[in-house]
N, C-alpha and C. Protein backbone atom coordinates (compact mmCIF):
# COMPACT_ATOMS: atom_id res chain seq x y z
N UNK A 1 -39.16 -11.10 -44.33
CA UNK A 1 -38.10 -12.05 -44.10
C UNK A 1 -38.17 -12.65 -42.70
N UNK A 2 -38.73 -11.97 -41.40
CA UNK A 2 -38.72 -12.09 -40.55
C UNK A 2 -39.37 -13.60 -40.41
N UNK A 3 -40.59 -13.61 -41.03
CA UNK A 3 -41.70 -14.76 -40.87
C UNK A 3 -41.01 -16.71 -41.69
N UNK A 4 -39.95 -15.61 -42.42
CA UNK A 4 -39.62 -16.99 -43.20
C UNK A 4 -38.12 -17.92 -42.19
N UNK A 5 -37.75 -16.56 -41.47
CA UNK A 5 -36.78 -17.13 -39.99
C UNK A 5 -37.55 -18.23 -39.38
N UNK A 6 -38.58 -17.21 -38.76
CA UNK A 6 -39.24 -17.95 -37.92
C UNK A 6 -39.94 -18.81 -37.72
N UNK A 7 -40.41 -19.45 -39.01
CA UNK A 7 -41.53 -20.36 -39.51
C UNK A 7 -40.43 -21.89 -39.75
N UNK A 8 -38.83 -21.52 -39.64
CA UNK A 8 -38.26 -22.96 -39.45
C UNK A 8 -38.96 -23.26 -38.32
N UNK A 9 -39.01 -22.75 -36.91
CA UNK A 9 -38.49 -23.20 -35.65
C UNK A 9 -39.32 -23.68 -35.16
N UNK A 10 -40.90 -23.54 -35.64
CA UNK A 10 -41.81 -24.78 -34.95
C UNK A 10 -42.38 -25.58 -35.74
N UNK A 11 -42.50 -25.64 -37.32
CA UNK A 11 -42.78 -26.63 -38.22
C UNK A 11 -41.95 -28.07 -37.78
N UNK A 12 -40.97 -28.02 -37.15
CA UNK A 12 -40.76 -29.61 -36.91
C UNK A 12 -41.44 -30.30 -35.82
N UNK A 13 -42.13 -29.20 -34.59
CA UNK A 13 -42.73 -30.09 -33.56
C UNK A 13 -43.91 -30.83 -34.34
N UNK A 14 -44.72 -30.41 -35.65
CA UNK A 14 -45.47 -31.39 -36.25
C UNK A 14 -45.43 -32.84 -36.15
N UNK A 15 -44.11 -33.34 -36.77
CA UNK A 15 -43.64 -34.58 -36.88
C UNK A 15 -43.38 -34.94 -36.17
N UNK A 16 -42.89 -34.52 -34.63
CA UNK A 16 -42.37 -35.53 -33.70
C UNK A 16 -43.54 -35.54 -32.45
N UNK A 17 -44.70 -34.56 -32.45
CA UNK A 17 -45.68 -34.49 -31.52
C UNK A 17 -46.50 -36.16 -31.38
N UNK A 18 -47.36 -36.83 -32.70
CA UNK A 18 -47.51 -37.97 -32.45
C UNK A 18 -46.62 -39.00 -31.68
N UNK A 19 -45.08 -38.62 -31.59
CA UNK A 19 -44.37 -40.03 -31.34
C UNK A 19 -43.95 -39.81 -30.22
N UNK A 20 -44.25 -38.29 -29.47
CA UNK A 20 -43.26 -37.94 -28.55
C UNK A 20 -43.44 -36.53 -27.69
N UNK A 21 -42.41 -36.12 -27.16
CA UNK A 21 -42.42 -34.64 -27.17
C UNK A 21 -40.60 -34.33 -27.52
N UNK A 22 -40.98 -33.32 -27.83
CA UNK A 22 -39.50 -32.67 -28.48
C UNK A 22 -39.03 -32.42 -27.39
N UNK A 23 -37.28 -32.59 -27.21
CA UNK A 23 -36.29 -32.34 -26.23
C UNK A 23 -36.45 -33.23 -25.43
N UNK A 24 -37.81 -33.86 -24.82
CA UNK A 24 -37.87 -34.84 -23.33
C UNK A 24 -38.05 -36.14 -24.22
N UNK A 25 -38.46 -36.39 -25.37
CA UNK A 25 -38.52 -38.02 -25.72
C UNK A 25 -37.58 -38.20 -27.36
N UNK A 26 -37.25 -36.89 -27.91
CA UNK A 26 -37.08 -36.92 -29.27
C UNK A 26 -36.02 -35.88 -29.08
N UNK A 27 -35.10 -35.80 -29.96
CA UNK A 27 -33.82 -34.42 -30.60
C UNK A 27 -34.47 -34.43 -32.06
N UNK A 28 -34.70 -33.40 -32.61
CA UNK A 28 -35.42 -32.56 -33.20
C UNK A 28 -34.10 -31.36 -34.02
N UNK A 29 -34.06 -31.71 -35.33
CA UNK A 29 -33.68 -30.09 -35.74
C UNK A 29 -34.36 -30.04 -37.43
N UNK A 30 -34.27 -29.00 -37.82
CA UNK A 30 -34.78 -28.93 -39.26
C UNK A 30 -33.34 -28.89 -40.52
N UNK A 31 -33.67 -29.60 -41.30
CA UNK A 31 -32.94 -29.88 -42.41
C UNK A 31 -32.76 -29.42 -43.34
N UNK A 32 -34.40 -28.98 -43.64
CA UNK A 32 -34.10 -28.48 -45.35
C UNK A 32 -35.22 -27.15 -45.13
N UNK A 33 -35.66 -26.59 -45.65
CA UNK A 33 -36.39 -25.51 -45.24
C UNK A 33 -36.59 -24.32 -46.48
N UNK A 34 -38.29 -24.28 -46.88
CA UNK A 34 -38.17 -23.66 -48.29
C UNK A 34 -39.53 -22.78 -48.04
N UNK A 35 -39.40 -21.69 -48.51
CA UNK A 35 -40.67 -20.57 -48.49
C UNK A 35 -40.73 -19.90 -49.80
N UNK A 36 -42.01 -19.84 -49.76
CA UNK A 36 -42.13 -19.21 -51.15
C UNK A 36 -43.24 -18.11 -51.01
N UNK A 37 -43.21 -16.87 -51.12
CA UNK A 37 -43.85 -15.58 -50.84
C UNK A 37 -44.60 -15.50 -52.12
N UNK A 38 -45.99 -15.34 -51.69
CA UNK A 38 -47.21 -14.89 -52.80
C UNK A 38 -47.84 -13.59 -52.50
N UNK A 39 -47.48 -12.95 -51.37
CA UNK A 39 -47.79 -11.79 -51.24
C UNK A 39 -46.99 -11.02 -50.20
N UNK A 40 -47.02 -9.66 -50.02
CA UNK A 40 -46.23 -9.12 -48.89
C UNK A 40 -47.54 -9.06 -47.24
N UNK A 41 -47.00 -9.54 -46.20
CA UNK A 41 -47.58 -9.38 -44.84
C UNK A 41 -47.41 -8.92 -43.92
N UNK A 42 -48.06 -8.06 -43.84
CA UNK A 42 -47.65 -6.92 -42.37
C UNK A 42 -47.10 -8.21 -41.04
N UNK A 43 -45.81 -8.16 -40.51
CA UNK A 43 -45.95 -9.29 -39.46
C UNK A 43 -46.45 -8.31 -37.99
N UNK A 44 -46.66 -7.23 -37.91
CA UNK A 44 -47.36 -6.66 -36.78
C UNK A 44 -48.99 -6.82 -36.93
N UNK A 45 -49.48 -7.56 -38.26
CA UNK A 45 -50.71 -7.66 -38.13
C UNK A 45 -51.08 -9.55 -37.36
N UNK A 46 -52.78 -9.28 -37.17
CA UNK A 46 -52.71 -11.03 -37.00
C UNK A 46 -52.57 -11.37 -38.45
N UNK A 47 -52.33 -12.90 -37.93
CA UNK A 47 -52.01 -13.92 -39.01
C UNK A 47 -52.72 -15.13 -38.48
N UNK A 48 -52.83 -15.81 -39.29
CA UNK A 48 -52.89 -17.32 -39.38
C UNK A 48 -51.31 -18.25 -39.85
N UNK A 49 -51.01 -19.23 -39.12
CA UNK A 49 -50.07 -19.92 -39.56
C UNK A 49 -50.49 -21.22 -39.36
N UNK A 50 -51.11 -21.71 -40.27
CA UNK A 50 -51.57 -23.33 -40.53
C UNK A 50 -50.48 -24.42 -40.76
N UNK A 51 -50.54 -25.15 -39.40
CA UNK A 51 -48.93 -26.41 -39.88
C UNK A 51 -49.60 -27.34 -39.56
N UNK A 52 -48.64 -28.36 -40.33
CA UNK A 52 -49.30 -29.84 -40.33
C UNK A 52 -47.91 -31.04 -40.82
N UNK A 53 -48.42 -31.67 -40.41
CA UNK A 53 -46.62 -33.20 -40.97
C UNK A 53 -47.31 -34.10 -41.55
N UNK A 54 -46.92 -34.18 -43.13
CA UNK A 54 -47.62 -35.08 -44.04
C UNK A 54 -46.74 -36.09 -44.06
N UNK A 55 -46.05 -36.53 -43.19
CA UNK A 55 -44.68 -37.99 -42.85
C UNK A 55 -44.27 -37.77 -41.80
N UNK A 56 -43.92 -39.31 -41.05
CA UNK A 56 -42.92 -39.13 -40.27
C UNK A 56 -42.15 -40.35 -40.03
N UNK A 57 -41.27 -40.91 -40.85
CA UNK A 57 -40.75 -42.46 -40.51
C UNK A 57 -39.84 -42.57 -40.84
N UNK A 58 -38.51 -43.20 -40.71
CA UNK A 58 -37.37 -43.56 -40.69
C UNK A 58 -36.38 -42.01 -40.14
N UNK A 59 -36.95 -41.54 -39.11
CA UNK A 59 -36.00 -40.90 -38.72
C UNK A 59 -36.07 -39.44 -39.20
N UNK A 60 -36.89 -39.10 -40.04
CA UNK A 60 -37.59 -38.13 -40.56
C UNK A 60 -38.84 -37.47 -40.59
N UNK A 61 -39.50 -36.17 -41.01
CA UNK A 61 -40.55 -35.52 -40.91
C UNK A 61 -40.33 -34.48 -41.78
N UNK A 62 -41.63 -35.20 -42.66
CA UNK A 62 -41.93 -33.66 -43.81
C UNK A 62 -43.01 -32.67 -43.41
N UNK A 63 -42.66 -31.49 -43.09
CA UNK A 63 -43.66 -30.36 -42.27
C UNK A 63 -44.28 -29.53 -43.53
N UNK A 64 -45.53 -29.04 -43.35
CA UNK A 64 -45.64 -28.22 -44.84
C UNK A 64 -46.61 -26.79 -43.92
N UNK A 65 -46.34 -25.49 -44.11
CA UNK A 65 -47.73 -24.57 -43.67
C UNK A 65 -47.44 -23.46 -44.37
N UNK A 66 -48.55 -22.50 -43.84
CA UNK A 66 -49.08 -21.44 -45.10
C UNK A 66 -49.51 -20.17 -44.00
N UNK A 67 -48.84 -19.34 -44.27
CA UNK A 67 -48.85 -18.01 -43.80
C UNK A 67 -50.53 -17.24 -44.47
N UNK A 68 -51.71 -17.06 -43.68
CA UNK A 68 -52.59 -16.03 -43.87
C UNK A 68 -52.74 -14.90 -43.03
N UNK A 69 -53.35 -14.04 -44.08
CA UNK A 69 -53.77 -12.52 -43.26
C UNK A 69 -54.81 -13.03 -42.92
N UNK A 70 -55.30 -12.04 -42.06
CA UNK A 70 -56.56 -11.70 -41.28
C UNK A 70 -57.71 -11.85 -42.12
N UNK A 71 -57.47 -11.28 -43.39
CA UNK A 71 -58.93 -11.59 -44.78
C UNK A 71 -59.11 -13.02 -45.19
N UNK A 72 -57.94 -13.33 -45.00
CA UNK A 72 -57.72 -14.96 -45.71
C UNK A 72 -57.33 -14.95 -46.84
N UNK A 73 -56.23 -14.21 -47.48
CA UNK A 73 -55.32 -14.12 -48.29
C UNK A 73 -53.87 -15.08 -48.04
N UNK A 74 -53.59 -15.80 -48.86
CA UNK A 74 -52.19 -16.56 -48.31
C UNK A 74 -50.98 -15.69 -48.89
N UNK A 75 -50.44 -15.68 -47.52
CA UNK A 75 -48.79 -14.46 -47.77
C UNK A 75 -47.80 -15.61 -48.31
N UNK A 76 -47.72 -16.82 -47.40
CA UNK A 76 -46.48 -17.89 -48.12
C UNK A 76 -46.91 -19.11 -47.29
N UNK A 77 -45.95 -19.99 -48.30
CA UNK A 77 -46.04 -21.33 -48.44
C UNK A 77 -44.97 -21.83 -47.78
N UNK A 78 -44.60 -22.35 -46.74
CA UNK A 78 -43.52 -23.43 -46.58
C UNK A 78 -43.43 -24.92 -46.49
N UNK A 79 -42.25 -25.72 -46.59
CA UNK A 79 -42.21 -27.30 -47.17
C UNK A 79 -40.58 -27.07 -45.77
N UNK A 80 -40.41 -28.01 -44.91
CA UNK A 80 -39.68 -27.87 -44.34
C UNK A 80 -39.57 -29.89 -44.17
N UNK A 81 -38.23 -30.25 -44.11
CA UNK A 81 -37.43 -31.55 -43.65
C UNK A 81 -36.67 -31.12 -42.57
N UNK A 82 -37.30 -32.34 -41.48
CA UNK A 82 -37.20 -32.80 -40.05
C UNK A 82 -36.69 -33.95 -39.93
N UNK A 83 -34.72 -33.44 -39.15
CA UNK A 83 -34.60 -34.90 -38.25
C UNK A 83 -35.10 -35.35 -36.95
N UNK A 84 -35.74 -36.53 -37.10
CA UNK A 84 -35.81 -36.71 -35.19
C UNK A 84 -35.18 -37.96 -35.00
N UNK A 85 -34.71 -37.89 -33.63
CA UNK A 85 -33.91 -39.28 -33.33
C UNK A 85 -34.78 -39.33 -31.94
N UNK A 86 -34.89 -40.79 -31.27
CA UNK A 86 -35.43 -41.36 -29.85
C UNK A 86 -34.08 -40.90 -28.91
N UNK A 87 -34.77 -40.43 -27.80
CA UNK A 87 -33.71 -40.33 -26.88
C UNK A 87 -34.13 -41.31 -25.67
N UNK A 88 -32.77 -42.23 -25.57
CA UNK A 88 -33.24 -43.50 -24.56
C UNK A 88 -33.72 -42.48 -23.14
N UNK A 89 -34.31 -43.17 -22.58
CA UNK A 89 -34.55 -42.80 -21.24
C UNK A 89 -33.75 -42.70 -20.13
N UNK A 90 -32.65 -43.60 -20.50
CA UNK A 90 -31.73 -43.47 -19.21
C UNK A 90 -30.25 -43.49 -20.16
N UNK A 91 -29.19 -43.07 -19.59
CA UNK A 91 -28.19 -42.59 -19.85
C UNK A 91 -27.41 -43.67 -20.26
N UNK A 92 -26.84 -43.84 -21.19
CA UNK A 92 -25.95 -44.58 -22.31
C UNK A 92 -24.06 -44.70 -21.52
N UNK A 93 -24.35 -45.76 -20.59
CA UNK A 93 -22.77 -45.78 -19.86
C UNK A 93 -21.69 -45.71 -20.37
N UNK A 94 -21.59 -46.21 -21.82
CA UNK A 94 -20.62 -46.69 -22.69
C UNK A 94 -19.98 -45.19 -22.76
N UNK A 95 -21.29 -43.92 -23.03
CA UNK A 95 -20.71 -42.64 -23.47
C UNK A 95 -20.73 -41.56 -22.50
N UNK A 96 -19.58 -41.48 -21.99
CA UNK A 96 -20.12 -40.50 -20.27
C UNK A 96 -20.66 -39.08 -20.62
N UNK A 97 -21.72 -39.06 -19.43
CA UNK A 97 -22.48 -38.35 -19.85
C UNK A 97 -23.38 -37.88 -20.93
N UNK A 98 -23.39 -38.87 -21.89
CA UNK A 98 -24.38 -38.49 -22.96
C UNK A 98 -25.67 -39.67 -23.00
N UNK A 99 -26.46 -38.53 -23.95
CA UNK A 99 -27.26 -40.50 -23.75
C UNK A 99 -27.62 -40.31 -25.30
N UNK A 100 -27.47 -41.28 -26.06
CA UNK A 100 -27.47 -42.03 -26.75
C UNK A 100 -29.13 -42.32 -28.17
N UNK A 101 -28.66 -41.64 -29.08
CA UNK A 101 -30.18 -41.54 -29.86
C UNK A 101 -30.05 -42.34 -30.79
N UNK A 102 -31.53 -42.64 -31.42
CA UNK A 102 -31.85 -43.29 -32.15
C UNK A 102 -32.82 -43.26 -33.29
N UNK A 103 -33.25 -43.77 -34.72
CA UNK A 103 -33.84 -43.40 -35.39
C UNK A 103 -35.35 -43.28 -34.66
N UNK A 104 -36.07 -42.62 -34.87
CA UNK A 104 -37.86 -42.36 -34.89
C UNK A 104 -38.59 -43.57 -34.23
């Protein structure tokens, strides 16, 4: 269960790495988030965690990766949906102190 926590929290830098960086050019959170276990995986062993973003446009990012052991057995599958919004560069006067985002 541990791996299926943790496998939200960097599948979205996929999608927003081409356009940006997360937190300094983009706000970033995950939306939808789905795992599907084909085998059990020691998480004190190595692993492989293969990610990749097969979309990223209108404000969105579809993330997809795959949990392997060390043999090259696949433990699980995840499919994860990413919002990102533009964060202007300089601070939005209208809204004090905030600044102001925008679609992708």
């Amino acid at each position: 269960m541990a791996l299926a926590y943790l496998s939200d929290g960097t599948l979205l830098f996929n999608s927003v790495l081409p356009h940006g960086a997360p937190f300094q050019t983009h706000r970033v959170t995950s939306l939808d988030h789905a795992v599907w276990f084909h085998r059990d995986i020691d998480p004190t062993q190595w692993m492989l965690f293969d990610q990749r973003s097969t979309a990223a446009a209108g404000g969105r990012g579809m993330n997809h990766g795959e949990f392997y052991t060390a043999d090259g057995a696949l433990g699980l599958t995840i499919a994860q949906e990413s919002l990102l919004r533009r964060m202007d560069q300089q601070p939005d006067e209208s809204i004090s102190g905030q600044r102001s985002v925008g679609p992708l």
